[in-house]
Protein backbone atom coordinates (compact mmCIF):
# COMPACT_ATOMS: atom_id res chain seq x y z
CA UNK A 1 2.11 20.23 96.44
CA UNK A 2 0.00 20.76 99.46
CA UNK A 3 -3.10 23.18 98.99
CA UNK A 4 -1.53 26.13 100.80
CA UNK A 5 1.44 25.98 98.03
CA UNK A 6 -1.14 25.58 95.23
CA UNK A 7 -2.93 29.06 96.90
CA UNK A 8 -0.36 31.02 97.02
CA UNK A 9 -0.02 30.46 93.90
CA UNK A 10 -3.35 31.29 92.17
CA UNK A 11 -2.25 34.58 94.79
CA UNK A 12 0.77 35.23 92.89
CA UNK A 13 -1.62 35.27 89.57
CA UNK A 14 -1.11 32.04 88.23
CA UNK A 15 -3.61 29.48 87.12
CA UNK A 16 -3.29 25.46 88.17
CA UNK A 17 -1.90 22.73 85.91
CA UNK A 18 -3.70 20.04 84.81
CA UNK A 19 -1.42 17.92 87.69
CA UNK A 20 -2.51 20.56 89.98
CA UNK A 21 -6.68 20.54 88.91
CA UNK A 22 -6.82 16.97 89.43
CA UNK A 23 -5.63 17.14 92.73
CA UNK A 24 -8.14 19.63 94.05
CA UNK A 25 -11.10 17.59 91.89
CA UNK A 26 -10.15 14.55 93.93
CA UNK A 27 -10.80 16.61 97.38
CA UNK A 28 -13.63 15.62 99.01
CA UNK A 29 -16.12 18.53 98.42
CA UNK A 30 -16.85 19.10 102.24
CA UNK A 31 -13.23 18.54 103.21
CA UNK A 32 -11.65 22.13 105.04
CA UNK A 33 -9.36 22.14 101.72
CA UNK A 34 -12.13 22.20 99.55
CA UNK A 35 -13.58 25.15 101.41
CA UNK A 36 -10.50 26.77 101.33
CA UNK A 37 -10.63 26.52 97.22
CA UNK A 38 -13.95 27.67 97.43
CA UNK A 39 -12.84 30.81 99.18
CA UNK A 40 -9.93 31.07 97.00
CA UNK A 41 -12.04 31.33 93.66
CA UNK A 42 -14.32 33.78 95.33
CA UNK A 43 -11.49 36.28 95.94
CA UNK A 44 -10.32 35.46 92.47
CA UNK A 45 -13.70 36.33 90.98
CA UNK A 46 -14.43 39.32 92.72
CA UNK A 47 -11.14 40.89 92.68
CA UNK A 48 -11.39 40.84 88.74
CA UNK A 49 -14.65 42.10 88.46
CA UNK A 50 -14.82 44.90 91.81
CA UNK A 51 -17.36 42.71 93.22
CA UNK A 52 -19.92 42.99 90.42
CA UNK A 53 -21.52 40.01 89.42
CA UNK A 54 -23.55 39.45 85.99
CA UNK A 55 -26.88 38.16 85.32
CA UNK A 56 -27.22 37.23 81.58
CA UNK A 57 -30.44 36.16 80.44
CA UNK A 58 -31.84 33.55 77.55
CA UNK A 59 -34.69 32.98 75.07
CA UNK A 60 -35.21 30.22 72.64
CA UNK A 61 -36.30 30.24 69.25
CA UNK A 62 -37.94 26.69 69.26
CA UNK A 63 -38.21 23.49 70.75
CA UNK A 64 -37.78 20.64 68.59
CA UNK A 65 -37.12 16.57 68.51
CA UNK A 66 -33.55 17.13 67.84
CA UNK A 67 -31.72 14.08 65.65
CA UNK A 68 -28.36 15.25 67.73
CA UNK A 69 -29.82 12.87 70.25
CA UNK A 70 -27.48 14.40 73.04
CA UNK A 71 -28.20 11.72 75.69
CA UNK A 72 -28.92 14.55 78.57
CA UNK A 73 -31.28 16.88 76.59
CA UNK A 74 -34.81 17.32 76.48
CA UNK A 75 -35.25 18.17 72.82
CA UNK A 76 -32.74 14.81 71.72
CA UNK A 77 -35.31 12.81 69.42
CA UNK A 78 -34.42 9.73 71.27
CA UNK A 79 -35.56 10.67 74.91
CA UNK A 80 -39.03 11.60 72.74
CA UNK A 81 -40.18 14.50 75.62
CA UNK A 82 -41.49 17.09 72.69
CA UNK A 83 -42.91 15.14 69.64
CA UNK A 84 -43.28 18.55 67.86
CA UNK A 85 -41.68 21.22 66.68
CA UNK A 86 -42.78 24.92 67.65
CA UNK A 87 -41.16 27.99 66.48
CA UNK A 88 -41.17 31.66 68.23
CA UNK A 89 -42.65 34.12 65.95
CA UNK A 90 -40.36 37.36 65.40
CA UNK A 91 -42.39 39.38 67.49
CA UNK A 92 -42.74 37.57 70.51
CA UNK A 93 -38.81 37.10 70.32
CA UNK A 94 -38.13 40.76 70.64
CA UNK A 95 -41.11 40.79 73.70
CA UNK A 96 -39.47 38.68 75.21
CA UNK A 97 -35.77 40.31 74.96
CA UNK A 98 -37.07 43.66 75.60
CA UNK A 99 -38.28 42.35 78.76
CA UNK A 100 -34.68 41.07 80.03
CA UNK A 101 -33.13 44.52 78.55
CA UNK A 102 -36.25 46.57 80.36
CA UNK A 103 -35.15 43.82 83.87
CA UNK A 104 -30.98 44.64 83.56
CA UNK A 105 -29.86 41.88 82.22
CA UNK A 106 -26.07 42.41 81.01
CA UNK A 107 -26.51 40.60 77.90
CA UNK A 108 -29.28 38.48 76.26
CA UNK A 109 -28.41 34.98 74.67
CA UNK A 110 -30.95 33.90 71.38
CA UNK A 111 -31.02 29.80 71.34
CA UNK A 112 -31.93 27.36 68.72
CA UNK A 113 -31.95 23.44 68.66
CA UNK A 114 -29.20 22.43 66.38
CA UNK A 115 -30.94 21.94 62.86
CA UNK A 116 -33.17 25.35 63.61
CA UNK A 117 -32.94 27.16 59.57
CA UNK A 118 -29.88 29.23 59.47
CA UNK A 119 -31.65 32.26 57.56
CA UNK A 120 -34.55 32.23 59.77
CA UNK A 121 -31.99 32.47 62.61
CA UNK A 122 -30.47 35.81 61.30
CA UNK A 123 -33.78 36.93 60.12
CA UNK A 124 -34.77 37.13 63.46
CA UNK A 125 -31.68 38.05 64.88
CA UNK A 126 -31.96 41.34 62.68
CA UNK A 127 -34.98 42.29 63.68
CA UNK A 128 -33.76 41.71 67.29
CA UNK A 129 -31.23 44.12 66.50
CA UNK A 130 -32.99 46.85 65.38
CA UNK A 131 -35.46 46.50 67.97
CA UNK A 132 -33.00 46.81 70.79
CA UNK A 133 -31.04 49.71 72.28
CA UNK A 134 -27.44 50.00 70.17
CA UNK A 135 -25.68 48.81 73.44
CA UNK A 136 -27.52 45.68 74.41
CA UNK A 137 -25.19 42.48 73.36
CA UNK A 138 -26.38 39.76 71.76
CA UNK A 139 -25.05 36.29 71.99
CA UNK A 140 -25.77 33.36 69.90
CA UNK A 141 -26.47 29.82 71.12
CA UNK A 142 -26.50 27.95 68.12
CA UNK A 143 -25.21 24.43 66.66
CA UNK A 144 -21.68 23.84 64.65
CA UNK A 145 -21.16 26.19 62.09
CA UNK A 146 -19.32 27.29 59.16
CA UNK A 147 -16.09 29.91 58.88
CA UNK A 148 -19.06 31.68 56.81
CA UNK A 149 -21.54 31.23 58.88
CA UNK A 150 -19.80 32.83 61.72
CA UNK A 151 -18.95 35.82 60.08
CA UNK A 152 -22.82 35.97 59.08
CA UNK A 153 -23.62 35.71 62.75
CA UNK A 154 -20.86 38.61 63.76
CA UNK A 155 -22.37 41.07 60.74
CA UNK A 156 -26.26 40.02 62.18
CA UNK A 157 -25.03 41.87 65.00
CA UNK A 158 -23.70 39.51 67.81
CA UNK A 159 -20.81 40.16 70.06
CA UNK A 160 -20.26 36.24 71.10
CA UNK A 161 -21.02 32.97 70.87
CA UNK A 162 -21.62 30.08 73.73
CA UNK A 163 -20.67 26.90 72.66
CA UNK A 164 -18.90 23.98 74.34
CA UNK A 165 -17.06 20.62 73.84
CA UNK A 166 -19.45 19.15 75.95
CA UNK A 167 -18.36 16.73 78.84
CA UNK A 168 -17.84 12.54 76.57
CA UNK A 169 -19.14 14.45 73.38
CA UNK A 170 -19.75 11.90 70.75
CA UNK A 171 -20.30 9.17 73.57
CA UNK A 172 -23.63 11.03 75.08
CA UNK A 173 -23.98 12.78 72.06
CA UNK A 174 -23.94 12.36 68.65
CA UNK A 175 -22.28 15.15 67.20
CA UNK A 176 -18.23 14.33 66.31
CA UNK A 177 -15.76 16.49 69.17
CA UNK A 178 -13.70 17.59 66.28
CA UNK A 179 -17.03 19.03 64.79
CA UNK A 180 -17.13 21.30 68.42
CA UNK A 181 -13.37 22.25 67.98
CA UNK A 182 -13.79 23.51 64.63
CA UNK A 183 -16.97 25.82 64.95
CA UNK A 184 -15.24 27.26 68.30
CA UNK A 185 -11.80 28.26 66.03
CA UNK A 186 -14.47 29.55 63.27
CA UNK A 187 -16.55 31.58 65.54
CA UNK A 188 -12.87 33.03 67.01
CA UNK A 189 -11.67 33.71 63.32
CA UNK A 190 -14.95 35.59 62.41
CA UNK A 191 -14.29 38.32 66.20
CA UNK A 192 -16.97 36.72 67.95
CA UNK A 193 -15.94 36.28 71.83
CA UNK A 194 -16.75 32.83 72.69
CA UNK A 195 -17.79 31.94 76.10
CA UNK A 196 -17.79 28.36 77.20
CA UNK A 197 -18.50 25.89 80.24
CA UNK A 198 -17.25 22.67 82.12
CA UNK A 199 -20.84 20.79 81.54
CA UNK A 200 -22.94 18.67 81.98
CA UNK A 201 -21.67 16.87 85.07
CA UNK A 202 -22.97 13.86 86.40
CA UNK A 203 -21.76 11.37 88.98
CA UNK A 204 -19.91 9.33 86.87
CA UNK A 205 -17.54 11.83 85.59
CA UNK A 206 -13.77 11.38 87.15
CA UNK A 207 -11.63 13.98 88.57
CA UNK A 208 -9.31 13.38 85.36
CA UNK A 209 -11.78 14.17 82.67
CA UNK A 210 -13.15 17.14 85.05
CA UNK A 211 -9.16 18.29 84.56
CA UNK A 212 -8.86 17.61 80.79
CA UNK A 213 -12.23 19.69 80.63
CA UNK A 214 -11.59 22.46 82.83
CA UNK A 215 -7.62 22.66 80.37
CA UNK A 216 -9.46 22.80 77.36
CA UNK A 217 -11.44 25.88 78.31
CA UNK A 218 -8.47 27.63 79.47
CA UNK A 219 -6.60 26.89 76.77
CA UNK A 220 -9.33 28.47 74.01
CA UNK A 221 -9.10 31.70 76.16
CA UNK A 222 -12.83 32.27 76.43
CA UNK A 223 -14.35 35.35 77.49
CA UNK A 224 -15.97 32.72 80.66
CA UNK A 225 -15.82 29.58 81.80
CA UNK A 226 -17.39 27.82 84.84
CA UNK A 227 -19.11 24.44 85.17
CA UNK A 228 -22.86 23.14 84.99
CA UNK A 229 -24.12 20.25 86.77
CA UNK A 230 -26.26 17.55 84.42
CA UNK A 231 -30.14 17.67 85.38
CA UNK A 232 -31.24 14.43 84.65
CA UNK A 233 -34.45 14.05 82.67
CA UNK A 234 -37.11 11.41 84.07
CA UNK A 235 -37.62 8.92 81.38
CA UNK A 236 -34.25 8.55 79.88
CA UNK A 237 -30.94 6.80 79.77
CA UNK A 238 -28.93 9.29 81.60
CA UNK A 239 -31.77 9.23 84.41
CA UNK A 240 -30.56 6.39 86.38
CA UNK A 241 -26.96 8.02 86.64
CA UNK A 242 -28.33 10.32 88.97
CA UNK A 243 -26.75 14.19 89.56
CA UNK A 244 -23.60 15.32 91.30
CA UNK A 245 -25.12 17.76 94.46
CA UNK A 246 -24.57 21.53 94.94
CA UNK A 247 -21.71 21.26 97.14
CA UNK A 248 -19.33 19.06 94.18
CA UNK A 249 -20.93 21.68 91.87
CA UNK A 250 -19.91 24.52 93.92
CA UNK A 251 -16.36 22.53 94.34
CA UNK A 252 -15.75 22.33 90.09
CA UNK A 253 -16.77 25.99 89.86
CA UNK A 254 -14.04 26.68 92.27
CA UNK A 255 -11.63 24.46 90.65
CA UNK A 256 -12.34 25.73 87.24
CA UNK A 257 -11.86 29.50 88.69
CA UNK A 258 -8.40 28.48 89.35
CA UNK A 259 -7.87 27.06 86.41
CA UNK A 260 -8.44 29.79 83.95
CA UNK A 261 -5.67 32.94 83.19
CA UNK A 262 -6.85 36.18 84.69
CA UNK A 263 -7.62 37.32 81.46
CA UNK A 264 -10.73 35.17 81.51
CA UNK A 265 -13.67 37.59 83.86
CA UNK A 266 -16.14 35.39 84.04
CA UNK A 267 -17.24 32.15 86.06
CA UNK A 268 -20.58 30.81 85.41
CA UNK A 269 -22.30 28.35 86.89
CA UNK A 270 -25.98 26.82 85.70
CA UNK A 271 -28.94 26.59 87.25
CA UNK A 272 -28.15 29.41 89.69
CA UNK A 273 -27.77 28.87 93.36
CA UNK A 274 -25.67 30.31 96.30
CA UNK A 275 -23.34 27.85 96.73
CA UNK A 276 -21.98 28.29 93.16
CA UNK A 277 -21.66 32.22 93.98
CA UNK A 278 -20.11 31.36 97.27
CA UNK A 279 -17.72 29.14 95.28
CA UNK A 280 -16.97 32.34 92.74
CA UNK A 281 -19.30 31.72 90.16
CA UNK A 282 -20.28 35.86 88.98
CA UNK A 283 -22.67 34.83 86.31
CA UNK A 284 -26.00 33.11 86.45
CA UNK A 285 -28.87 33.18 83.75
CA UNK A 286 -32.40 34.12 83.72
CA UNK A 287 -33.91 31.87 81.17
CA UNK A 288 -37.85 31.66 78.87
CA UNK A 289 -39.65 29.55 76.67
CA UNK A 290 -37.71 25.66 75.60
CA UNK A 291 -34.75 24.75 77.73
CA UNK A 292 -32.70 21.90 77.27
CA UNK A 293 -33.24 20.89 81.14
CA UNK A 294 -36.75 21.09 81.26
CA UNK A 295 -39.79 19.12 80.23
CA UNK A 296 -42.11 22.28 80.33
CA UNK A 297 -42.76 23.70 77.07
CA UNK A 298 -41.93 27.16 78.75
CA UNK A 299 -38.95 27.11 81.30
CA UNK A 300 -40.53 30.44 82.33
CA UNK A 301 -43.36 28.06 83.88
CA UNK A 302 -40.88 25.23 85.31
CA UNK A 303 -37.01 25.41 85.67
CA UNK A 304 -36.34 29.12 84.32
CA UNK A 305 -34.93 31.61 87.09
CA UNK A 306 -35.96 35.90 86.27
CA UNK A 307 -33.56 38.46 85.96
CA UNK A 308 -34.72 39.66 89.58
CA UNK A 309 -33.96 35.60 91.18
CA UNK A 310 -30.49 35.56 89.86
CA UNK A 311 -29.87 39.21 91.42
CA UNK A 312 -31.35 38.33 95.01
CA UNK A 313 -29.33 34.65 94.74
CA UNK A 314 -26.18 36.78 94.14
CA UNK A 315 -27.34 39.22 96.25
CA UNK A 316 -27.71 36.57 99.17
CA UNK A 317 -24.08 35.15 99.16
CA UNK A 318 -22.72 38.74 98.86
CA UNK A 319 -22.07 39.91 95.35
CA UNK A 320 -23.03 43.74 94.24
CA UNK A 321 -24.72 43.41 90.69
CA UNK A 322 -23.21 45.00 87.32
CA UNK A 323 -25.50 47.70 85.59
CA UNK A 324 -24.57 47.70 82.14
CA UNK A 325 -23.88 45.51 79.05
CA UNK A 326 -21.64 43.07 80.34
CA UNK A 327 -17.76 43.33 80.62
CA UNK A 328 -17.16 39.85 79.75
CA UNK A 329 -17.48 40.29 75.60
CA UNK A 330 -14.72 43.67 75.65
CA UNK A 331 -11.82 43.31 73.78
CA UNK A 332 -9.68 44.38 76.46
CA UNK A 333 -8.72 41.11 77.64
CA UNK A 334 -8.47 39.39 74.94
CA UNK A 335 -5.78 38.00 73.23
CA UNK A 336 -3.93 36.72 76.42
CA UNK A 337 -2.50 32.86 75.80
CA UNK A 338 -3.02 30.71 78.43
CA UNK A 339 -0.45 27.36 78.89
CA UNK A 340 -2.84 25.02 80.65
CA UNK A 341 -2.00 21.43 79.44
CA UNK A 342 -4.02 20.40 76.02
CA UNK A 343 -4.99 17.05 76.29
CA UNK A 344 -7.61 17.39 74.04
CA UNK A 345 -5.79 17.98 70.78
């Protein structure tokens, strides 16, 4: 199918096929038909949310040597960048998110490193609550967990979850896919919205596991998808493979647009730039204190974007900005099935 058959599809409504995905991955990213994807997604995105992008924003709990060993994090005990563990104390957490509520941001995300204690996590997380206007949403970026332990997560008072299969999980990382599966159908069972990503790409990944990727998020019917380029840290295994450059970034955020039902609002991309909202990416994150991509103890100091730098780099590639808590956790949409390929099963 040539690409203006494929776009008058995604006019019509429809999302791509796995057939259809791996064509457009295997584009050139400056070829004219690659720009005409771009363009594509960007209509997509915008027409579903009036223009309005969303800038979500992120603090972390701790930073610790993390026995994961994910081959393209900082805190993965094998790439030994932090030796130590150091924990946010409950105060400085809710600083820190009453800052991003007192900036805009849509909806604030509370990290941990995977093996960060569960009851310390909703002890926190409680005290965020209570701290924070009723209408702020929390969402929870947290390791595998329990049927139980979502439901304990939904009654601490979160609206979603972001979790991924990550991009060769259990190859670069050490944590079973099956394991990722499960925790995504438990966070689902327990009414948390789950929002979800195409990540972390690096040079090396093919057009065909891009596809399988991009099918499997569709086909969980997240709340938003999108697709994060890998930021190689200096020092470690995954270093020498390099990174993939804005441009194919900007090209698997387009590609990923298309391949998600209409149900699905959002498009992220990570770290924010204006060639992924060019490409129809309508959510970027504002981030403080450990970060997976950095080797400063506080992102805030190193690769961390503010509130205001998301805004003015969606600002820049034309996108109005969303005042409110975000639309991407309602229930409105939700509920929609999606018949994207799974290859994944």
């Amino acid at each position: 199918m040539n690409i203006h058959d494929l776009l008058r599809k995604t006019g019509n409504g429809e999302h791509l096929s796995h057939t259809e995905l791996l064509q457009l991955l295997s584009l050139a990213p400056d070829c004219s038909e690659s720009y005409l994807v771009m363009a594509e997604s960007n209509r997509i995105s915008k027409e579903l949310t009036g223009n309005k992008a969303e800038v979500h924003a992120q603090l972390a709990l701790n930073r610790a040597p993390c026995r994961c060993n994910c081959a393209f994090c900082s805190f993965a005990q094998k790439n030994a960048i932090f030796a130590n563990e150091t924990q946010l104390a409950p105060e400085a957490a809710v600083a820190y998110a009453r800052q991003f509520e007192k900036e805009g941001a849509n909806a604030i995300f509370v990290m941990t490193t995977a093996h960060y204690p569960f009851e310390l996590f909703l002890e926190i997380s409680q005290e965020l609550r209570k701290q924070l206007k009723p209408e702020t949403i929390l969402i929870a970026n947290v390791g595998d967990q329990s049927l139980v332990n979502a439901y304990k997560i939904k009654d601490a008072g979160y609206a979603g979850v972001y979790h991924s299969l990550r991009l060769r999980e259990g190859i670069d990382t050490g944590i079973d896919p099956g394991i990722r599966k499960n925790s995504i159908q438990n966070f689902q069972e327990a009414g948390l919205r789950v929002g979800t990503c195409v990540e972390p790409v690096g040079p090396e990944h093919t057009p065909v596991e891009l596809a399988d990727m991009i099918c499997f998020t569709a086909s969980i019917n997240p709340c938003f998808s999108g697709a994060a380029r890998r930021i190689p840290i200096p020092g470690t295994e995954l270093f020498q493979r390099g990174t993939i450059s804005e441009l194919r970034m900007a090209q698997i955020v387009a590609v990923t647009r298309l391949g998600m039902p209409r149900t699905v609002l959002g498009n992220c991309t990570h770290e924010p730039c204006t060639l992924g909202g060019l490409a129809g990416a309508n959510l970027f994150w504002a981030e403080v204190g450990a970060n997976p991509r950095d080797t400063k103890e506080k992102t805030e100091q190193g690769r961390g974007e503010t509130v205001m730098r998301c805004r003015v780099l969606f600002r820049e590639c034309g996108w109005d900005i969303y005042e409110g808590p975000s639309r991407y956790y309602g229930s409105e949409f939700y509920g929609s099935t999606n018949k994207c390929v799974q290859v994944l099963s």
